[in-house]
N, C-alpha and C. Protein backbone atom coordinates (compact mmCIF):
# COMPACT_ATOMS: atom_id res chain seq x y z
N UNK A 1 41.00 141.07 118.64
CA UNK A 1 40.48 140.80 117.30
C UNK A 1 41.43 139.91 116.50
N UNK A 2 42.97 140.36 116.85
CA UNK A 2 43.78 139.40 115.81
C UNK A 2 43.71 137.73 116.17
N UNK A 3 43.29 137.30 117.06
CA UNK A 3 43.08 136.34 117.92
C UNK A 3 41.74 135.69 117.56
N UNK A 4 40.76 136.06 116.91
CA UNK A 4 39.69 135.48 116.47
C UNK A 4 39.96 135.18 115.23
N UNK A 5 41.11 136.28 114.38
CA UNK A 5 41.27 135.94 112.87
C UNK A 5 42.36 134.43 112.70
N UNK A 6 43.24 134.69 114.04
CA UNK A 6 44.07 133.65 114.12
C UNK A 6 43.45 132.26 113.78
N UNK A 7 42.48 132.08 115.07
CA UNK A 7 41.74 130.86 115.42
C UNK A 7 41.21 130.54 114.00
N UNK A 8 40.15 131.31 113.09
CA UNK A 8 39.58 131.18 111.84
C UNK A 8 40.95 130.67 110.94
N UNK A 9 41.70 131.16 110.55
CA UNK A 9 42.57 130.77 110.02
C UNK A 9 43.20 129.44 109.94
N UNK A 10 42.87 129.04 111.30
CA UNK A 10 43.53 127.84 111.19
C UNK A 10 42.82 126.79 111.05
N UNK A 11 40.90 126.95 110.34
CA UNK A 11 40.09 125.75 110.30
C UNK A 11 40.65 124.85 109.40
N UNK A 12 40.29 124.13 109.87
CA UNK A 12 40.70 122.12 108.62
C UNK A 12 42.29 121.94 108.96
N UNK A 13 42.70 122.58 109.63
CA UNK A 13 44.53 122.29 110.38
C UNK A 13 44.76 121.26 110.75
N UNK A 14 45.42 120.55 110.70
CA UNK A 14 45.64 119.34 111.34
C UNK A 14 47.27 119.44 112.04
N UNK A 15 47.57 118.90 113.18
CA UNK A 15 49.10 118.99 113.49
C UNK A 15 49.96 117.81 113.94
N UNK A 16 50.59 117.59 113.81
CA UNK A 16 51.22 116.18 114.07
C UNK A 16 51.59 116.16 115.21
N UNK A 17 51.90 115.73 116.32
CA UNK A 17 52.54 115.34 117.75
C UNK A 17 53.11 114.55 118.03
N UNK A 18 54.20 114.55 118.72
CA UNK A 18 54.70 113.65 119.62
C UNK A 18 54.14 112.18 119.82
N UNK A 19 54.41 111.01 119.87
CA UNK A 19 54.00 109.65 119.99
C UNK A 19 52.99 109.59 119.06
N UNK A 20 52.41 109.81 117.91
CA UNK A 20 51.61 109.44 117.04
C UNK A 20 50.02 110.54 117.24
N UNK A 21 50.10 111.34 118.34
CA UNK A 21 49.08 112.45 118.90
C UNK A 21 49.20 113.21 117.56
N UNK A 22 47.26 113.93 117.69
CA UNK A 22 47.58 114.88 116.41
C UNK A 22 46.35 115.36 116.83
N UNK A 23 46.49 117.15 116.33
CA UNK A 23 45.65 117.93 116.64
C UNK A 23 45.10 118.63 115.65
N UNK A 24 43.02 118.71 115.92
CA UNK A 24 42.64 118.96 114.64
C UNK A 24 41.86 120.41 115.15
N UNK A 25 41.96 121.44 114.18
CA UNK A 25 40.82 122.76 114.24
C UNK A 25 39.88 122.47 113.81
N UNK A 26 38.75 123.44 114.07
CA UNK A 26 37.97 123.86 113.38
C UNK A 26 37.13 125.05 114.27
N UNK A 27 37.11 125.99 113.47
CA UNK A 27 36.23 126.76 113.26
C UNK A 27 35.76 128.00 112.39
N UNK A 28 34.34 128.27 112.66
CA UNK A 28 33.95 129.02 111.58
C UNK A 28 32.91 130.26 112.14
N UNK A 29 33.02 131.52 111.66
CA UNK A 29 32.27 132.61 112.02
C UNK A 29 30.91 132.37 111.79
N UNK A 30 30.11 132.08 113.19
CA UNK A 30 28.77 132.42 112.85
C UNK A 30 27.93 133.57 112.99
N UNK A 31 26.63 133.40 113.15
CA UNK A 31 25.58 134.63 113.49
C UNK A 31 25.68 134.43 114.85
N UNK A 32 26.01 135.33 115.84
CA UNK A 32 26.17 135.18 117.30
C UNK A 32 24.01 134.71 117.37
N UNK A 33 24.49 134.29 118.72
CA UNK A 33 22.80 133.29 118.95
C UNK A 33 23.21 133.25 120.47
N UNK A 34 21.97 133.08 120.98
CA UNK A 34 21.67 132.78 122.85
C UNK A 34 22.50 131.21 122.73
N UNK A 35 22.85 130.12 121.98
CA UNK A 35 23.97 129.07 122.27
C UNK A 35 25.33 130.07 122.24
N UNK A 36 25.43 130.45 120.87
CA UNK A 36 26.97 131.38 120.80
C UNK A 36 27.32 132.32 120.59
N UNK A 37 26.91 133.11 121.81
CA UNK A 37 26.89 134.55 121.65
C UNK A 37 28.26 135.21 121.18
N UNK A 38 29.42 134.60 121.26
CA UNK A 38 31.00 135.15 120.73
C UNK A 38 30.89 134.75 119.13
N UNK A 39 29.64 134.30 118.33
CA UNK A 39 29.58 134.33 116.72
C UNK A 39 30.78 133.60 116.12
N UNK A 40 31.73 132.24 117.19
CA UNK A 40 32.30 131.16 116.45
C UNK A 40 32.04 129.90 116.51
N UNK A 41 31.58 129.18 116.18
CA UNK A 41 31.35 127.59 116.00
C UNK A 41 32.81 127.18 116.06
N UNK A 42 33.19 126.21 116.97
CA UNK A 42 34.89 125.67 116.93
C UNK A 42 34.79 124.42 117.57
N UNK A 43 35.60 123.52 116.78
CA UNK A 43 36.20 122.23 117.95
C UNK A 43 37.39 122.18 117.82
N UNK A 44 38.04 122.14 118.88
CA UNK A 44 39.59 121.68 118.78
C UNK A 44 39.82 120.45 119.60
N UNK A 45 40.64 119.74 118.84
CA UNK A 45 40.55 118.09 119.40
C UNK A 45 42.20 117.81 119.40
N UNK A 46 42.48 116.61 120.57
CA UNK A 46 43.46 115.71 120.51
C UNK A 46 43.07 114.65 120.29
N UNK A 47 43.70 113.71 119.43
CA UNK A 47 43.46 112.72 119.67
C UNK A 47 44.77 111.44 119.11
N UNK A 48 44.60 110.75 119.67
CA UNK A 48 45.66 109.82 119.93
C UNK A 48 46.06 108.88 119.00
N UNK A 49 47.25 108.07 118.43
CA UNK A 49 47.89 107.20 117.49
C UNK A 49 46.38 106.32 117.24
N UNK A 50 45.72 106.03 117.90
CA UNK A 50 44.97 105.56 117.26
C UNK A 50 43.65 105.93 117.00
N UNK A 51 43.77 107.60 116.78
CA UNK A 51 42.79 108.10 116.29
C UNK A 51 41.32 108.42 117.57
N UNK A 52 41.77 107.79 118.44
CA UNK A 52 40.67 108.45 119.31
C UNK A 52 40.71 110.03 119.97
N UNK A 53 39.76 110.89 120.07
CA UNK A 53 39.49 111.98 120.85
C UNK A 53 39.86 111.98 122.09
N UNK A 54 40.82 112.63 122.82
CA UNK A 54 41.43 112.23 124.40
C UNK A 54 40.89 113.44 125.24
N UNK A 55 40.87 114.19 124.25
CA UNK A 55 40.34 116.04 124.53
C UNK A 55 40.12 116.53 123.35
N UNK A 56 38.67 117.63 124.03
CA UNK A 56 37.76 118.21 122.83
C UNK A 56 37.46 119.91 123.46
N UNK A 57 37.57 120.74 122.94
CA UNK A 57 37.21 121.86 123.56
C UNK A 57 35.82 122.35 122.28
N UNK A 58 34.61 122.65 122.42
CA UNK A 58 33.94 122.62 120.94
C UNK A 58 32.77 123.29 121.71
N UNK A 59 32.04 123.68 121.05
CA UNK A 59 30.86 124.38 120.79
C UNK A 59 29.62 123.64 120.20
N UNK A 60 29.98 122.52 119.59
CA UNK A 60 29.53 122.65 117.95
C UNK A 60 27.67 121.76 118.53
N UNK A 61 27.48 121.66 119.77
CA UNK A 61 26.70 120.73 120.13
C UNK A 61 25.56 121.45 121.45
N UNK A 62 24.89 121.48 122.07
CA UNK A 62 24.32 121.63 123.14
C UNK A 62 24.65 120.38 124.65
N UNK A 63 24.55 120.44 125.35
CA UNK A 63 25.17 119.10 126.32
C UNK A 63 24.21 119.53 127.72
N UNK A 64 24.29 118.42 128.53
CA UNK A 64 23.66 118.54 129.67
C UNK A 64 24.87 118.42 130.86
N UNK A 65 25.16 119.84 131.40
CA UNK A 65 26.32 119.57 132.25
C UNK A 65 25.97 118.46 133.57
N UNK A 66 26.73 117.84 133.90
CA UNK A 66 26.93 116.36 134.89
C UNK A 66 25.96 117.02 136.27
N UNK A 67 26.10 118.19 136.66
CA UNK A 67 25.51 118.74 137.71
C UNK A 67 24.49 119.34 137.48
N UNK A 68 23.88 119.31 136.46
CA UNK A 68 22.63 120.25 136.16
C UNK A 68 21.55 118.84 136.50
N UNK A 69 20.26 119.50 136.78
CA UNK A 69 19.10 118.87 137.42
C UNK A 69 18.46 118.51 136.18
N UNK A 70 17.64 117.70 136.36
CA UNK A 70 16.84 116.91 135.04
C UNK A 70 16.65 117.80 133.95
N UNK A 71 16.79 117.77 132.65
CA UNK A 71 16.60 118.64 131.53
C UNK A 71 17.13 119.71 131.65
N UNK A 72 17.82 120.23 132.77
CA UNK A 72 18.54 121.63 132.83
C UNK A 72 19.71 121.73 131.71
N UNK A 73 19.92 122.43 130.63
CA UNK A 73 21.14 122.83 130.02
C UNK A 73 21.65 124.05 130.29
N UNK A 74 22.89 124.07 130.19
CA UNK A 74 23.43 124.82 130.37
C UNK A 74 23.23 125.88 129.19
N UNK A 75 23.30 127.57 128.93
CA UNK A 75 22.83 128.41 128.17
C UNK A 75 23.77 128.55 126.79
N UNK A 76 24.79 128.39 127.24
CA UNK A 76 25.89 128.60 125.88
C UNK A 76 26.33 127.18 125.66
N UNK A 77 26.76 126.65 124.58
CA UNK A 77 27.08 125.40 124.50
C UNK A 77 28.70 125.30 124.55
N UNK A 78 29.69 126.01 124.70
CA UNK A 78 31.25 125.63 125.37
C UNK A 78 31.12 125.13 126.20
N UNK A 79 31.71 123.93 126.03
CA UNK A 79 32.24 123.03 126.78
C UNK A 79 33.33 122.10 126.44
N UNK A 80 34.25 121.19 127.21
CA UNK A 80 35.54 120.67 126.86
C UNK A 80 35.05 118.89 127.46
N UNK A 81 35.66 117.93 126.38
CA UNK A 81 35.09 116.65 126.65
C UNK A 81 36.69 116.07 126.74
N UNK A 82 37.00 115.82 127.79
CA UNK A 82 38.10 115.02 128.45
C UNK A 82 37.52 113.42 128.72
N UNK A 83 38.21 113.17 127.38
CA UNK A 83 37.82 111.03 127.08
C UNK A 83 36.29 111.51 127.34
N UNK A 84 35.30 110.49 128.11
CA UNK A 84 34.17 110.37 128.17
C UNK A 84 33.36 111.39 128.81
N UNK A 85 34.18 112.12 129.51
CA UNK A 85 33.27 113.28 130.14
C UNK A 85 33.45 114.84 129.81
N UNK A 86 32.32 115.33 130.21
CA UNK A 86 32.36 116.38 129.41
C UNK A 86 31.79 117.58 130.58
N UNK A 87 32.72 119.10 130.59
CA UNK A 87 32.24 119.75 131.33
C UNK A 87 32.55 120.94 130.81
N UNK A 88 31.81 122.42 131.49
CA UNK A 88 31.33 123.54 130.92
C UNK A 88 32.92 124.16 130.80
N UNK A 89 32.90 125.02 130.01
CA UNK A 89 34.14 125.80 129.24
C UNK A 89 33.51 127.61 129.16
N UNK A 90 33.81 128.06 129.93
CA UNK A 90 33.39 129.89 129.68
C UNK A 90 34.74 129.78 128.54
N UNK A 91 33.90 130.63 127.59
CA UNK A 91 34.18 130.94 126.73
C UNK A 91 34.90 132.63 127.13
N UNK A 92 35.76 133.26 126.75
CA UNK A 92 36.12 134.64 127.15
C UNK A 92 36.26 135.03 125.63
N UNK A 93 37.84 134.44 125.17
CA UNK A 93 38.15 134.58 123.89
C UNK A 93 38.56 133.55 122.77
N UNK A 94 39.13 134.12 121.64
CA UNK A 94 39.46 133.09 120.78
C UNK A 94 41.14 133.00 121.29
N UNK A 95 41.59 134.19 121.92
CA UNK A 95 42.92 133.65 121.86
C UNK A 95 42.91 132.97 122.99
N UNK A 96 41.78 133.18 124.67
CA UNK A 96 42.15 132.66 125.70
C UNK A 96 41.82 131.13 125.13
N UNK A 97 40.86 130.71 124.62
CA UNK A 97 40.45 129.18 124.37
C UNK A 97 41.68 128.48 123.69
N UNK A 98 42.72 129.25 122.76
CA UNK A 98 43.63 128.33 122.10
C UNK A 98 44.66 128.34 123.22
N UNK A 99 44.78 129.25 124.25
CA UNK A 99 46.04 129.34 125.17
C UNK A 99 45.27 128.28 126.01
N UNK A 100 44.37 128.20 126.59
CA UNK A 100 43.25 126.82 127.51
C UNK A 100 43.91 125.60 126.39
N UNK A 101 43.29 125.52 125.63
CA UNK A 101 43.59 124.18 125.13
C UNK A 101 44.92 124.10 124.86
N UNK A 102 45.78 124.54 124.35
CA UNK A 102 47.56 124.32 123.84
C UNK A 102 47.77 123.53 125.48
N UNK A 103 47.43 124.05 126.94
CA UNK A 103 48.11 123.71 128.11
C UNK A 103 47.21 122.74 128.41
N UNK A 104 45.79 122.62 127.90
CA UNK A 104 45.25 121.15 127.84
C UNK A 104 45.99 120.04 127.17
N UNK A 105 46.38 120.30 126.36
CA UNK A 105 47.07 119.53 125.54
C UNK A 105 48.29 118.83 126.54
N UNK A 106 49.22 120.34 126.38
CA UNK A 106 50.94 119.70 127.14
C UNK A 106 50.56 118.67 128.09
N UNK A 107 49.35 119.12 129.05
CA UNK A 107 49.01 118.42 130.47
C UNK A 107 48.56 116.41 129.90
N UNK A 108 47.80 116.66 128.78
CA UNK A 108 47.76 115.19 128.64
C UNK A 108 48.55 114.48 128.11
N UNK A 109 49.56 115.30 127.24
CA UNK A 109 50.61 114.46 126.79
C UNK A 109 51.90 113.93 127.45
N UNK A 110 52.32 115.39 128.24
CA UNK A 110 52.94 114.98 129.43
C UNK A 110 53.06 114.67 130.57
N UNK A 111 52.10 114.46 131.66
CA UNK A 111 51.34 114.37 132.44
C UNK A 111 52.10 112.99 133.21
């Protein structure tokens, strides 16, 4: 539970990084729903000195995963958009998704 209050806490955050990188929150408690049954709307983003998205971990959208068959979507909308592509994200928790993304992060910055 302290881990969902965490994540909330930190909507509209912004963080500064290394080489001009900067990382933005968001999220907000919703009405859990067949898209988001864990009741948070969230994106957490990197994105780079010049302002582009490099990595996205978010909810905030519905998507058609790369392997799904014509019109098939996937049921929950987590998913993580690495530059142009984008693939499914199980959702568990609020603290596992910020510990997923923090080592998403290290991995693209240092990599």
């Amino acid at each position: 539970m302290h881990s969902l209050e965490n994540l909330l806490s930190l909507d509209g955050e912004i963080f500064p990084m290394d080489n001009g990188y900067w990382v933005k929150f968001e999220a907000k408690e919703v009405k859990p729903s067949e898209a988001i049954p864990h009741g948070v709307r969230y994106s957490l983003t990197l994105h780079d000195k010049t302002n582009q998205r490099i990595l996205g971990y978010d909810n905030a959208h519905s998507y058609k995963p790369r392997n799904a068959k014509y019109g098939a979507k996937k049921e929950t909308w987590d998913h993580i958009h690495k530059r142009m592509d984008t693939f499914p994200y199980e959702f568990d928790s609020a603290g596992q998704l910020m510990e997923d993304f923090w080592k998403a992060v290290e991995y693209c910055m240092y990599r």
